[in-house]
C-alpha atoms as a PDB file:
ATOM      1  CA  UNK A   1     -54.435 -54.535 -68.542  1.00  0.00           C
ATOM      2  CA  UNK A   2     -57.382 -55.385 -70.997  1.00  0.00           C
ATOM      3  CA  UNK A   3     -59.211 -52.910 -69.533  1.00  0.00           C
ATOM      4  CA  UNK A   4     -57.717 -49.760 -70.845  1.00  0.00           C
ATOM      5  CA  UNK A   5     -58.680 -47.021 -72.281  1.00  0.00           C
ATOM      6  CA  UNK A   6     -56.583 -46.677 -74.813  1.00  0.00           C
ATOM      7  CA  UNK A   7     -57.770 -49.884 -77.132  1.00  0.00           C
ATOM      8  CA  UNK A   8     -54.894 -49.496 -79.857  1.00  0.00           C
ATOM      9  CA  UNK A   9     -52.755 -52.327 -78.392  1.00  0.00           C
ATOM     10  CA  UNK A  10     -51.129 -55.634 -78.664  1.00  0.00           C
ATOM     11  CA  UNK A  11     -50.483 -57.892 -75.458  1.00  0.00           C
ATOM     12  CA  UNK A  12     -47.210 -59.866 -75.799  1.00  0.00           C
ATOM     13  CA  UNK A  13     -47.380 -62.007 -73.112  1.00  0.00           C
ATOM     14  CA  UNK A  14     -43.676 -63.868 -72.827  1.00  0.00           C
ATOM     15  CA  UNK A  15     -44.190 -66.914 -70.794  1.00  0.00           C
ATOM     16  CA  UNK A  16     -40.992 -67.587 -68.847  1.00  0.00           C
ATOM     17  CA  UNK A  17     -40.924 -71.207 -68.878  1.00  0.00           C
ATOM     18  CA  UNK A  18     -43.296 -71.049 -66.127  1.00  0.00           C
ATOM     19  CA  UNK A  19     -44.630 -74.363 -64.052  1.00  0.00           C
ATOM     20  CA  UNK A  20     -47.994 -72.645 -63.230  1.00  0.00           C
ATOM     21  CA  UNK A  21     -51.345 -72.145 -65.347  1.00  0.00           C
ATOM     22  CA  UNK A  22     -50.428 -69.410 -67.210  1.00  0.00           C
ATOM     23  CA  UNK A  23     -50.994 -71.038 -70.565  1.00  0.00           C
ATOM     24  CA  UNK A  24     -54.908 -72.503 -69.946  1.00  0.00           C
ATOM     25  CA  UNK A  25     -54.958 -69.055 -68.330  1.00  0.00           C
ATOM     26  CA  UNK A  26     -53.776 -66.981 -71.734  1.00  0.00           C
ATOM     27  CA  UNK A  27     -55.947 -69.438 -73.929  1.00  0.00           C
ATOM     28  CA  UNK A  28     -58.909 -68.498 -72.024  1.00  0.00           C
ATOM     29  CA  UNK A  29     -58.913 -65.231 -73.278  1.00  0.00           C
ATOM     30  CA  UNK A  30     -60.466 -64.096 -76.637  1.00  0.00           C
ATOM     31  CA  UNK A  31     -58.986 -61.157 -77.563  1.00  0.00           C
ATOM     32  CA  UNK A  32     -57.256 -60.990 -80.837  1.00  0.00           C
ATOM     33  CA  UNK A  33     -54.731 -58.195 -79.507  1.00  0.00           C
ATOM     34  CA  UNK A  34     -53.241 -60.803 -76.967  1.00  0.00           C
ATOM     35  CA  UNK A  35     -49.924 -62.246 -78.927  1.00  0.00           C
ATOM     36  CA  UNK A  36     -48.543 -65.625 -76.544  1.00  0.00           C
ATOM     37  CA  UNK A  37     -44.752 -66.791 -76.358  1.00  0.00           C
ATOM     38  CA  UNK A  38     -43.547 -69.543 -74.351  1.00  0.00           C
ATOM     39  CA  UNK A  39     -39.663 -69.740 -73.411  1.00  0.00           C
ATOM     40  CA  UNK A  40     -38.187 -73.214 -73.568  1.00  0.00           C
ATOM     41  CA  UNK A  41     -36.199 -72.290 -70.603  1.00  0.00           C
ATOM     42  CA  UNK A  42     -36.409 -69.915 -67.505  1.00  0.00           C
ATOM     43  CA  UNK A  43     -34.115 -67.128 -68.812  1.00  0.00           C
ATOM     44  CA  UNK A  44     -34.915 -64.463 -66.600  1.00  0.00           C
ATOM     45  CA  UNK A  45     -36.641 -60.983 -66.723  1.00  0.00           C
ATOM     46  CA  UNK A  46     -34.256 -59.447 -69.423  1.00  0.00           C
ATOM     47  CA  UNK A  47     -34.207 -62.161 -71.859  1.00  0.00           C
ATOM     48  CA  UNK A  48     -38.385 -62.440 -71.135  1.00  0.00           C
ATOM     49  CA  UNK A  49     -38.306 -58.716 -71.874  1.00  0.00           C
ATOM     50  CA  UNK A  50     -36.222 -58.922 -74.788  1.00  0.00           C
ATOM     51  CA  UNK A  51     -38.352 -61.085 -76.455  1.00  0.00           C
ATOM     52  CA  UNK A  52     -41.526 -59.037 -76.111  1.00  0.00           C
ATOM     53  CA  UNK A  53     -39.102 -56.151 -77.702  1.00  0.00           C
ATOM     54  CA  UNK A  54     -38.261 -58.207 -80.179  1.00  0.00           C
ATOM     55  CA  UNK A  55     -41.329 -59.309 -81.532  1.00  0.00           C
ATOM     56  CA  UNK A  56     -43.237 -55.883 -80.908  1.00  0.00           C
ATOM     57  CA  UNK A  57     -45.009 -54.327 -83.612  1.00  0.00           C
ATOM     58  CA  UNK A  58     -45.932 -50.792 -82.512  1.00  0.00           C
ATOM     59  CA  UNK A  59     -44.149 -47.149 -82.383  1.00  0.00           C
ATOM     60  CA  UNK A  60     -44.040 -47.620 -78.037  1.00  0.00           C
ATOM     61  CA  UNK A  61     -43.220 -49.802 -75.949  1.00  0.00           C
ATOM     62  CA  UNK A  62     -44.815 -50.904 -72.439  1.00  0.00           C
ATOM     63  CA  UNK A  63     -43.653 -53.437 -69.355  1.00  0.00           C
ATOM     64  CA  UNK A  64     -45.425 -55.003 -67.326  1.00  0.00           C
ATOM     65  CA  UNK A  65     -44.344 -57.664 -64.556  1.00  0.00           C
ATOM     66  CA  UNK A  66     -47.081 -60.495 -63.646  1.00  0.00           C
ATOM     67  CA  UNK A  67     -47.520 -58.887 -60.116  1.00  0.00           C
ATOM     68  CA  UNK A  68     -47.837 -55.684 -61.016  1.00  0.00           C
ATOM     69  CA  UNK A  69     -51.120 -53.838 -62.164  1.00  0.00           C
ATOM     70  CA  UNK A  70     -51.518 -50.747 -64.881  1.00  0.00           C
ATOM     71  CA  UNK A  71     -54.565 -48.086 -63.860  1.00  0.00           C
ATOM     72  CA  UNK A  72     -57.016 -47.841 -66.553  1.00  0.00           C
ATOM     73  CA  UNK A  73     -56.138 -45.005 -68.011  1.00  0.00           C
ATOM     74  CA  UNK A  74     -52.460 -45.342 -68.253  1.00  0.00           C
ATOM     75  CA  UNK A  75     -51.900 -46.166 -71.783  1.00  0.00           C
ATOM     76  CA  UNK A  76     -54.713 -43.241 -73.194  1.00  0.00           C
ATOM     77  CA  UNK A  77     -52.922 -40.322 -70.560  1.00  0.00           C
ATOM     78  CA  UNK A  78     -48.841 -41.286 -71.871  1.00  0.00           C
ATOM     79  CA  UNK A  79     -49.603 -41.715 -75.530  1.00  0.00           C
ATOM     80  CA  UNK A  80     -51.431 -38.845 -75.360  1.00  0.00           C
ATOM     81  CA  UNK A  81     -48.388 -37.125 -74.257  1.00  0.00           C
ATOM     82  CA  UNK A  82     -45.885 -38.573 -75.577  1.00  0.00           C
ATOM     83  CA  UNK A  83     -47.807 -37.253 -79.587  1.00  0.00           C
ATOM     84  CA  UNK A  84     -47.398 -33.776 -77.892  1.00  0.00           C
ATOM     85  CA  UNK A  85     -43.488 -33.742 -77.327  1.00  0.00           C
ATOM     86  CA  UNK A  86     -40.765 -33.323 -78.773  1.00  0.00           C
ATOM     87  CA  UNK A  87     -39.286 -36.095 -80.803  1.00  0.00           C
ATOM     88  CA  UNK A  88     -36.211 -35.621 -78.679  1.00  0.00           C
ATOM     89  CA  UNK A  89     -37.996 -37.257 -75.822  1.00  0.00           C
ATOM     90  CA  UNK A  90     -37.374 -40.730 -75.522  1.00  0.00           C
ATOM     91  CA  UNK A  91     -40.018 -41.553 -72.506  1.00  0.00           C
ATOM     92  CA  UNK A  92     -42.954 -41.130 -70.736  1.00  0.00           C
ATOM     93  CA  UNK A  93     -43.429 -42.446 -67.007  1.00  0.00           C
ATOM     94  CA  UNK A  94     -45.552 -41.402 -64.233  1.00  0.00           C
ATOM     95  CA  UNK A  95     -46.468 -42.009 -60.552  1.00  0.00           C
ATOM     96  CA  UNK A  96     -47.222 -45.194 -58.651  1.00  0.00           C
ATOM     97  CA  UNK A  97     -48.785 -46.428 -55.554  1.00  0.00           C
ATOM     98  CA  UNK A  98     -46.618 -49.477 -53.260  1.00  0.00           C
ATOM     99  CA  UNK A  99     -49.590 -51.706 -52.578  1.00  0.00           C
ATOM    100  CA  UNK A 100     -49.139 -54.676 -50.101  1.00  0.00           C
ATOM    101  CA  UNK A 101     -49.887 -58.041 -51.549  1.00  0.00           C
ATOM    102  CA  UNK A 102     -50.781 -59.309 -48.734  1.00  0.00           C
ATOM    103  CA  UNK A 103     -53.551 -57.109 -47.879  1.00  0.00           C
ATOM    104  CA  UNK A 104     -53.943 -55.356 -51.371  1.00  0.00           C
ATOM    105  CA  UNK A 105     -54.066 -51.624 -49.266  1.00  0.00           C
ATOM    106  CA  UNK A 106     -52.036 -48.470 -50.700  1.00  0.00           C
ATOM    107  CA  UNK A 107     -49.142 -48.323 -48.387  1.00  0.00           C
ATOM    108  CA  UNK A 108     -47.273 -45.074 -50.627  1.00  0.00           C
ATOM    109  CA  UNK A 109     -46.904 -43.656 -53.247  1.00  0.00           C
ATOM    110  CA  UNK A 110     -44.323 -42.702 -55.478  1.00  0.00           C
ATOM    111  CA  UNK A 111     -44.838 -39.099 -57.998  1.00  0.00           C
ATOM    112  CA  UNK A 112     -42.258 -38.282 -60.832  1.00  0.00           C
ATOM    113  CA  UNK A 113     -40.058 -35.350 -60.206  1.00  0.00           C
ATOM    114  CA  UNK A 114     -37.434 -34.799 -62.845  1.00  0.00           C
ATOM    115  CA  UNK A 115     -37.931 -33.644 -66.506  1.00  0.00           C
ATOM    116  CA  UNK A 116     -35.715 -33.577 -70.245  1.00  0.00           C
ATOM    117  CA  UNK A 117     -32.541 -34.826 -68.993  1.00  0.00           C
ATOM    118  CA  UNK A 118     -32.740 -36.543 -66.235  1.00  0.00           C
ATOM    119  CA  UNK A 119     -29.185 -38.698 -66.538  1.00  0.00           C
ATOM    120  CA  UNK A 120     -27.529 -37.293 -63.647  1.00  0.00           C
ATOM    121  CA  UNK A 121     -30.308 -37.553 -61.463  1.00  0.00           C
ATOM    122  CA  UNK A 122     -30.441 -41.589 -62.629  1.00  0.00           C
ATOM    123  CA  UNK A 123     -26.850 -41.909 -61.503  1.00  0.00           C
ATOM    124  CA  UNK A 124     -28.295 -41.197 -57.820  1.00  0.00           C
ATOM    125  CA  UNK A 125     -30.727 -43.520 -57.918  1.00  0.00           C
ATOM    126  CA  UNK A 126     -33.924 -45.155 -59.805  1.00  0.00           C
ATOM    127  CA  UNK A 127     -36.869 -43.193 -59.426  1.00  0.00           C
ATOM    128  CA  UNK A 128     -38.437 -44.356 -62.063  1.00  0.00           C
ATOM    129  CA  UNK A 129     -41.263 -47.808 -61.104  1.00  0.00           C
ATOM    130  CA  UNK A 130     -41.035 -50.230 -64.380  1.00  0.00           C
ATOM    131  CA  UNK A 131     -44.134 -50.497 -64.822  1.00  0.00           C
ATOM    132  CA  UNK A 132     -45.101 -46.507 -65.558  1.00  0.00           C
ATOM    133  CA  UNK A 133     -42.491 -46.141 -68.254  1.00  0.00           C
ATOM    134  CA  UNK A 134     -44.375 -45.791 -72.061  1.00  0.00           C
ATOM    135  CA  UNK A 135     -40.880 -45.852 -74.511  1.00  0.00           C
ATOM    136  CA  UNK A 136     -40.599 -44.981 -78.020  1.00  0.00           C
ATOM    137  CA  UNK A 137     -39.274 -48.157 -79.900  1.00  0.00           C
ATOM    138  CA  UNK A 138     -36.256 -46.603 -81.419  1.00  0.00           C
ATOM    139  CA  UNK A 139     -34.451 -46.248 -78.038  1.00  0.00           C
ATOM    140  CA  UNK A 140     -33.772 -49.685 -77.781  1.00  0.00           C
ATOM    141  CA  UNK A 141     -32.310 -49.594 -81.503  1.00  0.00           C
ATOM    142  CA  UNK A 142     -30.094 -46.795 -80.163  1.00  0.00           C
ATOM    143  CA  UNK A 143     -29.521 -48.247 -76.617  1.00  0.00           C
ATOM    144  CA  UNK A 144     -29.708 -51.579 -77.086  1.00  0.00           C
ATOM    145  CA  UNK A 145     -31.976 -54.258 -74.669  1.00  0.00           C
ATOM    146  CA  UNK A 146     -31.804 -54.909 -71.476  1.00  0.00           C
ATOM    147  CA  UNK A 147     -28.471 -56.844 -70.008  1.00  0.00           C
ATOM    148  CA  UNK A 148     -29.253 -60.169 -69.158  1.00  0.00           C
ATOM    149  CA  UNK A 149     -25.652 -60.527 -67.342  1.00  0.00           C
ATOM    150  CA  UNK A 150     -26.756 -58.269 -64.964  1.00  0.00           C
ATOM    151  CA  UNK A 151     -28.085 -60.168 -61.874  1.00  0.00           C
ATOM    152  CA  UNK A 152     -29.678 -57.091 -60.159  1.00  0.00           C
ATOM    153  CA  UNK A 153     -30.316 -53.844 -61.551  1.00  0.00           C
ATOM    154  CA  UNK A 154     -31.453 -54.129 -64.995  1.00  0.00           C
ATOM    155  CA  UNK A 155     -34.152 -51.640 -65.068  1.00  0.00           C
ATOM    156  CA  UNK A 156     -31.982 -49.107 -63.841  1.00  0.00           C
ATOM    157  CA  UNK A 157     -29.258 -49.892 -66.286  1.00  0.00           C
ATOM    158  CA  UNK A 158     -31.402 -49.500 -68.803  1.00  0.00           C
ATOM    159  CA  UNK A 159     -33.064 -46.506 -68.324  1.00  0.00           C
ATOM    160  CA  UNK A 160     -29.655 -44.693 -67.723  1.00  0.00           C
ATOM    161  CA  UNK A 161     -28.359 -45.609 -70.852  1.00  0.00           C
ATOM    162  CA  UNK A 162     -31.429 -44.291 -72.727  1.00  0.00           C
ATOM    163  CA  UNK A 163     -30.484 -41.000 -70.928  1.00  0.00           C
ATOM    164  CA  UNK A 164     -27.463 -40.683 -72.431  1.00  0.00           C
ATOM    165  CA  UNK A 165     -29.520 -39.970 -76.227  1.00  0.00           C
ATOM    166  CA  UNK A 166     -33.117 -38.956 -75.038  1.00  0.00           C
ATOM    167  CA  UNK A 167     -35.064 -36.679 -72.594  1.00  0.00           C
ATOM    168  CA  UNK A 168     -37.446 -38.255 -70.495  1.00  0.00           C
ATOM    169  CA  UNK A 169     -41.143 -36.611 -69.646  1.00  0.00           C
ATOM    170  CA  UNK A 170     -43.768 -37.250 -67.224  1.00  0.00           C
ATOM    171  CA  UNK A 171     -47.210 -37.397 -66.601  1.00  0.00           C
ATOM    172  CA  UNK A 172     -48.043 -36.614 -62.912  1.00  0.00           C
ATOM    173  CA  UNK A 173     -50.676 -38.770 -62.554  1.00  0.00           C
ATOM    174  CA  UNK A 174     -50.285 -42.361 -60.908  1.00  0.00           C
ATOM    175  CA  UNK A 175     -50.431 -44.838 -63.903  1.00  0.00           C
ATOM    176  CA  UNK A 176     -49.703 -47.986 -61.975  1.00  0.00           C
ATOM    177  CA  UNK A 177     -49.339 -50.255 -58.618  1.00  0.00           C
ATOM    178  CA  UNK A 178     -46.637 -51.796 -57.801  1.00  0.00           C
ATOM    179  CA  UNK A 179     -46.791 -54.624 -55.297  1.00  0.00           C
ATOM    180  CA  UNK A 180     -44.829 -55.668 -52.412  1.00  0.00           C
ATOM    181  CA  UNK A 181     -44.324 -58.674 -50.789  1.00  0.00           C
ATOM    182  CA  UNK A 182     -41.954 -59.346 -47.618  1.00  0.00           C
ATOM    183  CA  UNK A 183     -39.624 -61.619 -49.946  1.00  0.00           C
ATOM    184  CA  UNK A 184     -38.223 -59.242 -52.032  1.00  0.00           C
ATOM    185  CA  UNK A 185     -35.268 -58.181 -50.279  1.00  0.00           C
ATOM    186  CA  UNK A 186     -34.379 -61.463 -48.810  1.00  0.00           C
ATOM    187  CA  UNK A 187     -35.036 -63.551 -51.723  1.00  0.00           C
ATOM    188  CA  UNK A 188     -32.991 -61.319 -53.870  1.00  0.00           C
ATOM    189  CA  UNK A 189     -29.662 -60.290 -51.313  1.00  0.00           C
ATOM    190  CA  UNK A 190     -27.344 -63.022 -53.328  1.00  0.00           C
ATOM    191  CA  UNK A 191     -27.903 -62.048 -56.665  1.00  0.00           C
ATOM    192  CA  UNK A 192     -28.320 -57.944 -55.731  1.00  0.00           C
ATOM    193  CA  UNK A 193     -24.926 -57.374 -54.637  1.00  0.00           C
ATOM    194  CA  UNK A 194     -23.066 -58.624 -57.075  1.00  0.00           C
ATOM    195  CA  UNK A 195     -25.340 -57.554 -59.902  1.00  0.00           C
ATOM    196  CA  UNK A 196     -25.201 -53.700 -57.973  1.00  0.00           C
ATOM    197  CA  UNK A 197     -21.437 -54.141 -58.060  1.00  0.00           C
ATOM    198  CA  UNK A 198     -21.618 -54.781 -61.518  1.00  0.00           C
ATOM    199  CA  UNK A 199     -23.779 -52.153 -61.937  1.00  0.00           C
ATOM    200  CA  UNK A 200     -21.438 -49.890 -60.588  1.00  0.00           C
ATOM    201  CA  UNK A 201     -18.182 -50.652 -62.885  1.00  0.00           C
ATOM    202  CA  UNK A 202     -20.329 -50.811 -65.938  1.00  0.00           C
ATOM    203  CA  UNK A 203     -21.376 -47.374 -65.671  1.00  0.00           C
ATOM    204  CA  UNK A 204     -17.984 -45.898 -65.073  1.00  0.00           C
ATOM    205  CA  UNK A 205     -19.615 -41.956 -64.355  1.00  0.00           C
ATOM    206  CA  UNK A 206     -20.966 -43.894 -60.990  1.00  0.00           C
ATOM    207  CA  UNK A 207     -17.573 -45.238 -60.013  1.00  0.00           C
ATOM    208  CA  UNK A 208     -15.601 -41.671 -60.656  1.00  0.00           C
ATOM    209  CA  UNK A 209     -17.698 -39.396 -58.704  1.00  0.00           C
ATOM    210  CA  UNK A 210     -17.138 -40.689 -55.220  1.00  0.00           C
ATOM    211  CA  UNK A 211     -19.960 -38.537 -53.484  1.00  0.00           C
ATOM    212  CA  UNK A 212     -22.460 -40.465 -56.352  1.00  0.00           C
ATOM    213  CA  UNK A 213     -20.765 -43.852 -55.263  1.00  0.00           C
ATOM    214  CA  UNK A 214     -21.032 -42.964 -51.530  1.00  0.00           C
ATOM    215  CA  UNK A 215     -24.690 -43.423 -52.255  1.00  0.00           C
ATOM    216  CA  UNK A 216     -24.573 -46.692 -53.900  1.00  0.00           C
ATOM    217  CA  UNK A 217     -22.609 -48.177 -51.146  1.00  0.00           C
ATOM    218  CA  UNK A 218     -24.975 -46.802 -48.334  1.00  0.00           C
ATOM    219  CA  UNK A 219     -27.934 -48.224 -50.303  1.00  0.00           C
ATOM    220  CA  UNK A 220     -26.137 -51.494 -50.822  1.00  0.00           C
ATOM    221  CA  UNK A 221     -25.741 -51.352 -46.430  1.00  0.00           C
ATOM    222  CA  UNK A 222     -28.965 -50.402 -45.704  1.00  0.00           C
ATOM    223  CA  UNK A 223     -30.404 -53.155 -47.862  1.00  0.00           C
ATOM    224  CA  UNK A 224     -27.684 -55.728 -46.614  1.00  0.00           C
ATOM    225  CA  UNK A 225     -28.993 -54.284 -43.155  1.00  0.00           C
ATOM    226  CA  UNK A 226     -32.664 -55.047 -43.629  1.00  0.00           C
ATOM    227  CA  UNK A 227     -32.072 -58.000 -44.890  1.00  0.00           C
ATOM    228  CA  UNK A 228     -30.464 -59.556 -41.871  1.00  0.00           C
ATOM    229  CA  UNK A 229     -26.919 -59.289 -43.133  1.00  0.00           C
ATOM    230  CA  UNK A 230     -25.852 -56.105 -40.431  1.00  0.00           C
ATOM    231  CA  UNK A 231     -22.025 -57.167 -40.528  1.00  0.00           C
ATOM    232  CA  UNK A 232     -21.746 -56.690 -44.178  1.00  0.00           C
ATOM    233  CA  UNK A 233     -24.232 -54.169 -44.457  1.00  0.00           C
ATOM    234  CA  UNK A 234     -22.439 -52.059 -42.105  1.00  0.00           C
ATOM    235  CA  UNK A 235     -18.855 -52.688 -43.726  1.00  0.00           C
ATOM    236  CA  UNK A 236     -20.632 -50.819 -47.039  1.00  0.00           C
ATOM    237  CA  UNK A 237     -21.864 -47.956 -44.777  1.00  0.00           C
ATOM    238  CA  UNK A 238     -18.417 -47.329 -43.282  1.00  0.00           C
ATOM    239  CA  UNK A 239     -16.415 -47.565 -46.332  1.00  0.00           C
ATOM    240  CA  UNK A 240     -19.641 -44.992 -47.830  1.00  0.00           C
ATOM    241  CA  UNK A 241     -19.198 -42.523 -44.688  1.00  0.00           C
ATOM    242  CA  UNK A 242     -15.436 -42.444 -45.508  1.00  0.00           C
ATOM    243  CA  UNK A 243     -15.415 -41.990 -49.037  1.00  0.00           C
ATOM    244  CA  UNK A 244     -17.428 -38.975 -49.090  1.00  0.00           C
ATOM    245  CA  UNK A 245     -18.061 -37.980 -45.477  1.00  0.00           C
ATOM    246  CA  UNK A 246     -19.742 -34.416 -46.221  1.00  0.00           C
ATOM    247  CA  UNK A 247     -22.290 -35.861 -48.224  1.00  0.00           C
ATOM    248  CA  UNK A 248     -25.313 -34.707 -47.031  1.00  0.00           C
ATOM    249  CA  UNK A 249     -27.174 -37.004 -49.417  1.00  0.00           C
ATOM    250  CA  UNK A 250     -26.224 -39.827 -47.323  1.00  0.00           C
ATOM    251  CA  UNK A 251     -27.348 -38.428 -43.966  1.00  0.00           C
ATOM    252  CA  UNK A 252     -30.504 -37.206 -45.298  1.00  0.00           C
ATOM    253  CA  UNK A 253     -31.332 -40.779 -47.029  1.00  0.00           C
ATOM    254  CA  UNK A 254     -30.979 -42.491 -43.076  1.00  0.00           C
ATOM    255  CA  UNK A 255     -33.179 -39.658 -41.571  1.00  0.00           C
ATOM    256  CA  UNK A 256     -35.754 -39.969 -44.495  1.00  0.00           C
ATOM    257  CA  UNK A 257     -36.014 -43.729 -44.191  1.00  0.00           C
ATOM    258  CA  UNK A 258     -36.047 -43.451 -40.103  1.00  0.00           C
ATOM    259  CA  UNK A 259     -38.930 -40.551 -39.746  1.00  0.00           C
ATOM    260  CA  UNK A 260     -40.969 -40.942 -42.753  1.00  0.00           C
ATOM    261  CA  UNK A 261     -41.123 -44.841 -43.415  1.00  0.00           C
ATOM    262  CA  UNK A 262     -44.402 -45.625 -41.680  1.00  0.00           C
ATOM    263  CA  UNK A 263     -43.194 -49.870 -41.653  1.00  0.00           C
ATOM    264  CA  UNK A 264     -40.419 -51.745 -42.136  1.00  0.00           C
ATOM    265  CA  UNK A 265     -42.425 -52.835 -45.204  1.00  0.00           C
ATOM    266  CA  UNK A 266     -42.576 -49.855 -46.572  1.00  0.00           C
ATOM    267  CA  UNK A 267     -38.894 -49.112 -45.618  1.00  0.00           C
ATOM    268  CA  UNK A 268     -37.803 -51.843 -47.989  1.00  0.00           C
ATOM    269  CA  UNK A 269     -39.954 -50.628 -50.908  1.00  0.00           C
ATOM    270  CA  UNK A 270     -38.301 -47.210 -51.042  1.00  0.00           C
ATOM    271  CA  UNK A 271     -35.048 -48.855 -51.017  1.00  0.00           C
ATOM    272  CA  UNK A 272     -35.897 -51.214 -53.498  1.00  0.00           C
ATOM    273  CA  UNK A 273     -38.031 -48.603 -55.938  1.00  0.00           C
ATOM    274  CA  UNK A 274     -34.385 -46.908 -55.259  1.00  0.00           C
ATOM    275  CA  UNK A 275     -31.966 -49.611 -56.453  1.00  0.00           C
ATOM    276  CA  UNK A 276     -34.702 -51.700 -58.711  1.00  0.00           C
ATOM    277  CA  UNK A 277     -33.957 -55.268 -57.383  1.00  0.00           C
ATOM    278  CA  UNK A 278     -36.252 -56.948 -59.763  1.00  0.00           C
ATOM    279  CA  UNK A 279     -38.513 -59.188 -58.390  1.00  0.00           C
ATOM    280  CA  UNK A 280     -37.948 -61.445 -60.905  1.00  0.00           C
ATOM    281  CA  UNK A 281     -34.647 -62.306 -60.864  1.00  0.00           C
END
């Protein structure tokens, strides 16, 4: 991300506790904007995260997972918008490609679609990819961080309660890549259903509207499903279907993922730029 545009920046890198070379990797570089903390202990994406917030410096805040790549110009193109709005919005985010890690090829894409308040369409589902999002410090003051006793779903929690006090905007460019890897799903099933669950009861205008939960649980089956779990997977579908039967959301999500999903890889990455199973975690 050294390579942007937009030079006005410091580089909190919050080392995890990680067993790998990240530190003779960080030390390498001579760059004076590049600030490096170390964790004493694995504590997981939202404490990592936290920590960055913590010791930030500037009006806007930025994330970035390891695996994950900013375009060059996606700093210069959101702080450039975000000095020409309103002071009622809250955030900027923007498009992103899916790009395989495997073969490092553009397998989708994902464009912004919702303006101003977008809460209600955040109750659906997470539209927004983590690392496009440029965030005006003072929403986590009025917020608060990110939950670390959520086991899945911590983006998305986030970014719903920040709707509740600011608009969000967009820029409709793509700002970012987001890489996928066949592990996601299955290396995250234990912790993503009860962390979705969670998820669920904490934000209590999800659990109320049954056509909005109808959603959650057919997400929660479809992932269960692709993961290898069909028995429990289809148990969520059923109790979904039954719920809220005329929900048309629900039948149009299964056709969407069946005729436009061009492979099974790609079918998880919807689902997961959906429901925001961190990678992490």
């Amino acid at each position: 991300m050294l390579n942007q545009t937009f030079e006005d920046f410091e580089l909190i890198v919050v080392d995890d506790a990680s067993i790998d070379n990240t530190p003779k990797v960080i030390k390498e570089i001579n760059d004076g904007r590049v600030r490096y903390i170390r964790l004493e202990r694995n504590s997981g994406g939202p404490v990592a995260r936290n920590t960055g917030i913590r010791r930030a410096r500037g009006r806007y805040i930025a994330l970035l997972d390891d695996d994950d790549e900013w375009l060059p110009q996606r700093l210069e193109l959101q702080v450039k918008k975000m000095e020409e709005v309103g002071r009622n919005v809250g955030v900027i985010y923007g498009g992103f490609y899916y790009v395989s890690q495997d073969t490092g090829k553009i397998i989708g894409r994902r464009l912004p679609r919702y303006r101003g308040n977008i809460y209600e369409h955040l109750l659906r589902e997470n539209f927004i990819g983590s690392p496009t999002l440029l965030i005006r410090r003072k929403c986590f003051k009025r917020a608060g961080l990110f939950d670390p006793k959520l086991k899945s779903s911590q983006d998305w929690d986030m970014w719903l309660r920040i709707a509740k006090y600011y608009e969000f905007e967009y820029v409709s460019e793509i700002v970012a890549k987001y890489y996928v890897h066949g592990r996601q799903i299955t290396f995250n099933i234990k912790k993503y259903i009860p962390g979705r669950e969670r998820f669920i009861r904490k934000h209590l205008d999800i659990y109320k509207n049954p056509k909005i939960l109808s959603i959650h649980l057919s997400q929660m089956g479809l992932v269960l499903i692709l993961g290898g779990n069909i028995e429990k997977g289809l148990k969520y579908l059923t109790k979904s279907f039954v719920i809220a039967p005329l929900n048309l959301d629900n039948y149009s999500m299964l056709i969407k993922l069946v005729f436009d999903s061009r492979s099974v890889e790609y079918a998880k990455k919807i689902l997961i730029s959906s429901i925001n199973i961190l990678k992490k975690t």
